[in-house]
Protein backbone atom coordinates (compact mmCIF):
# COMPACT_ATOMS: atom_id res chain seq x y z
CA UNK A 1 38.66 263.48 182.09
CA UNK A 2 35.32 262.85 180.57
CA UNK A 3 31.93 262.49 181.07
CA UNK A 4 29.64 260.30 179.63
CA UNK A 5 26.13 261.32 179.48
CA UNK A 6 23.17 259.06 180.42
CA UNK A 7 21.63 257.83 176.56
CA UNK A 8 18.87 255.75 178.00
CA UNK A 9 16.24 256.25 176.33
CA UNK A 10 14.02 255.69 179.51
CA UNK A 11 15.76 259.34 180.46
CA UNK A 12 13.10 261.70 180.81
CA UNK A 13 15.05 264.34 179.59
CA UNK A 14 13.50 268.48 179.73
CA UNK A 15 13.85 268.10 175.72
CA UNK A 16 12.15 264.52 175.68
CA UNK A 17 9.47 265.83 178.20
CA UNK A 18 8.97 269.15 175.43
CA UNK A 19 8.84 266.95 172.70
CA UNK A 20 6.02 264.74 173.83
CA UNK A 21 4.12 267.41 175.05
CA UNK A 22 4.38 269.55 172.22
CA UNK A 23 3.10 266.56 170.38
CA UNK A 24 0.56 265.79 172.42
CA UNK A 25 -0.83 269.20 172.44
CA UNK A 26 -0.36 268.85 168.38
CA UNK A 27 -2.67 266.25 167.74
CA UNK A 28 -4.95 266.74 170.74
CA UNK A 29 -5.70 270.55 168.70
CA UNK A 30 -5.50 268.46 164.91
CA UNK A 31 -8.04 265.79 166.38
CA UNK A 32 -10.48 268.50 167.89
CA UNK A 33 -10.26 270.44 164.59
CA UNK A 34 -11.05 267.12 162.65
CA UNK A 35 -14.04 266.46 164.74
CA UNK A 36 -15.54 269.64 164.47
CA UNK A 37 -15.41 269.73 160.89
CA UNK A 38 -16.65 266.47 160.41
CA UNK A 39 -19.64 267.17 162.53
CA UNK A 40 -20.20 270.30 161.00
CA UNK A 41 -20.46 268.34 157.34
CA UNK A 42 -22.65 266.07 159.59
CA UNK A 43 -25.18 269.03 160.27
CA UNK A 44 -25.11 270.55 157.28
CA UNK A 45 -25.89 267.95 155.41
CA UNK A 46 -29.08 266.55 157.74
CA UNK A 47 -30.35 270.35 158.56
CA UNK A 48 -28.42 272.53 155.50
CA UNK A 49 -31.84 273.01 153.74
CA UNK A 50 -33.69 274.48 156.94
CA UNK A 51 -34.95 277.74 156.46
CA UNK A 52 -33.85 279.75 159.35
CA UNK A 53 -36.83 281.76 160.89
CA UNK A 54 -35.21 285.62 162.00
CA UNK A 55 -38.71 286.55 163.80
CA UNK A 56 -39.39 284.27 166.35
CA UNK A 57 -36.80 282.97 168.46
CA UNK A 58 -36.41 279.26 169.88
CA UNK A 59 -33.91 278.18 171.50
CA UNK A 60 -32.17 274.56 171.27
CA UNK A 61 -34.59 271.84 170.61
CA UNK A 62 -31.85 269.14 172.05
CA UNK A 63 -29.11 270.66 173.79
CA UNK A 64 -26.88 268.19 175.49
CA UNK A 65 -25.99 268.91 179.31
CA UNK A 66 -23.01 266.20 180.07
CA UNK A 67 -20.37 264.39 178.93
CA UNK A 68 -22.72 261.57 178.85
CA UNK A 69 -25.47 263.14 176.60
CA UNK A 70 -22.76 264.37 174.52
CA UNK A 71 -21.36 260.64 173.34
CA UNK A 72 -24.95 259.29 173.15
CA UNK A 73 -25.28 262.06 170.59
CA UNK A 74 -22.07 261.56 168.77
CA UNK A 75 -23.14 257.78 168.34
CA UNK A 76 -26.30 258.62 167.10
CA UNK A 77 -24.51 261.01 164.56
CA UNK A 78 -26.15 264.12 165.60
CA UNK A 79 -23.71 266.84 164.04
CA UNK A 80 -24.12 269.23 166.92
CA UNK A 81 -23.03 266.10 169.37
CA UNK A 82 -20.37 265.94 167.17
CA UNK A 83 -19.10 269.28 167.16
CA UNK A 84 -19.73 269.79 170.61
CA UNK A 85 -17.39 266.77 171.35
CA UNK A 86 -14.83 268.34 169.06
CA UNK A 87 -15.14 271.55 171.72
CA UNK A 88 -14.71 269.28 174.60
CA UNK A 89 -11.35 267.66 172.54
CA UNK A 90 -9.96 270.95 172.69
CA UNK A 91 -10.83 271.59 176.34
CA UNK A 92 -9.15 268.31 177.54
CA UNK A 93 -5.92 268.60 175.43
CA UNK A 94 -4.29 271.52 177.89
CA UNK A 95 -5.27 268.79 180.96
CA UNK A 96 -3.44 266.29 179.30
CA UNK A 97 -1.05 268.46 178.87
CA UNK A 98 -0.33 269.31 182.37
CA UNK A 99 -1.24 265.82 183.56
CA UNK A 100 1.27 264.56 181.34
CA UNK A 101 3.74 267.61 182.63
CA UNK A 102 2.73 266.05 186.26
CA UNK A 103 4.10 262.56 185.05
CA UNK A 104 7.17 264.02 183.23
CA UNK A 105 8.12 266.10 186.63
CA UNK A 106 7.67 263.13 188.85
CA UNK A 107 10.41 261.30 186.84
CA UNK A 108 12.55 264.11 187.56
CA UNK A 109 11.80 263.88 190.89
CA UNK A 110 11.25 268.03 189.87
CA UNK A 111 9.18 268.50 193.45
CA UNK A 112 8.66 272.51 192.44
CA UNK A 113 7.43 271.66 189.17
CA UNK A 114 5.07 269.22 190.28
CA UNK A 115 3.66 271.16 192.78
CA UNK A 116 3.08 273.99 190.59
CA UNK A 117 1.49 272.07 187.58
CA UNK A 118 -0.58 270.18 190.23
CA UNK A 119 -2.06 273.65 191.53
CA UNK A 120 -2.47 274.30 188.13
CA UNK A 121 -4.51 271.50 187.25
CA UNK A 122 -6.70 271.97 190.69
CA UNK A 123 -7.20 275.23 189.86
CA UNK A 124 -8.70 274.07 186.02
CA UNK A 125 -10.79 271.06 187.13
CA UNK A 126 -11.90 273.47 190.10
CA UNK A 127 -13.30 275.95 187.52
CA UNK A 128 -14.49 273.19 184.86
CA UNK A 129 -16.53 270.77 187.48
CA UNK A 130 -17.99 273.93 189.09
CA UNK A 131 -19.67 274.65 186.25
CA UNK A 132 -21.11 271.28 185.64
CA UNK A 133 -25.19 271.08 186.01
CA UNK A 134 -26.33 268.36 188.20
């Protein structure tokens, strides 16, 4: 007797579900990296010739709060928007990541696994919208 295995390739296999993750968490990591280095060539070259000044202290002219402030910056090619946007990249790939996990489970109709990575992400946008500023 033998059995055929499912070859859909709608299956969302535990190998499929791996491979897209791992991918995902790939070029979420490759794109952050990118746009961090771009906006560091960004500041550099608009503020590389700045003197720094070691006896007084200021702190940042322009920081940028939110999300929002963040992508106004980045449009008006401010390197540090840029960078900091790079940082925010890398923060969000591990959501998608379990987001994505949260999709993969549910097509598995894995109810443990979904639970789980859905206390996970809780847990994560718990700690990172706590710390937003109003």
């Amino acid at each position: 007797m033998m059995i055929k295995m499912n070859d859909n390739k709608n299956d969302w296999g535990d190998k499929r579900l791996e491979i897209v993750l791992g991918n995902l968490l790939r070029w979420g990591v490759i794109i952050s990296s990118v746009t961090v280095l771009a906006g560091g060539v960004v500041y550099l070259i608009k503020n590389g010739d700045n003197a720094p000044h070691y006896h007084t202290f200021r702190g940042l002219v322009n920081p940028f709060h939110s999300l929002g402030q963040v992508i106004h910056g980045t449009l008006q090619g401010d390197g540090q928007a840029i960078i900091q946007l790079g940082v925010v990249l890398l923060i969000a790939t591990p959501v998608a990541r379990i987001i994505f996990s949260i999709i993969g489970f549910a097509k598995e109709k894995d109810r443990l696994y979904i639970a789980i990575a859905s206390i996970v992400l809780a847990i994560i946008l718990t700690g990172v919208l706590s710390g937003i500023k109003a």
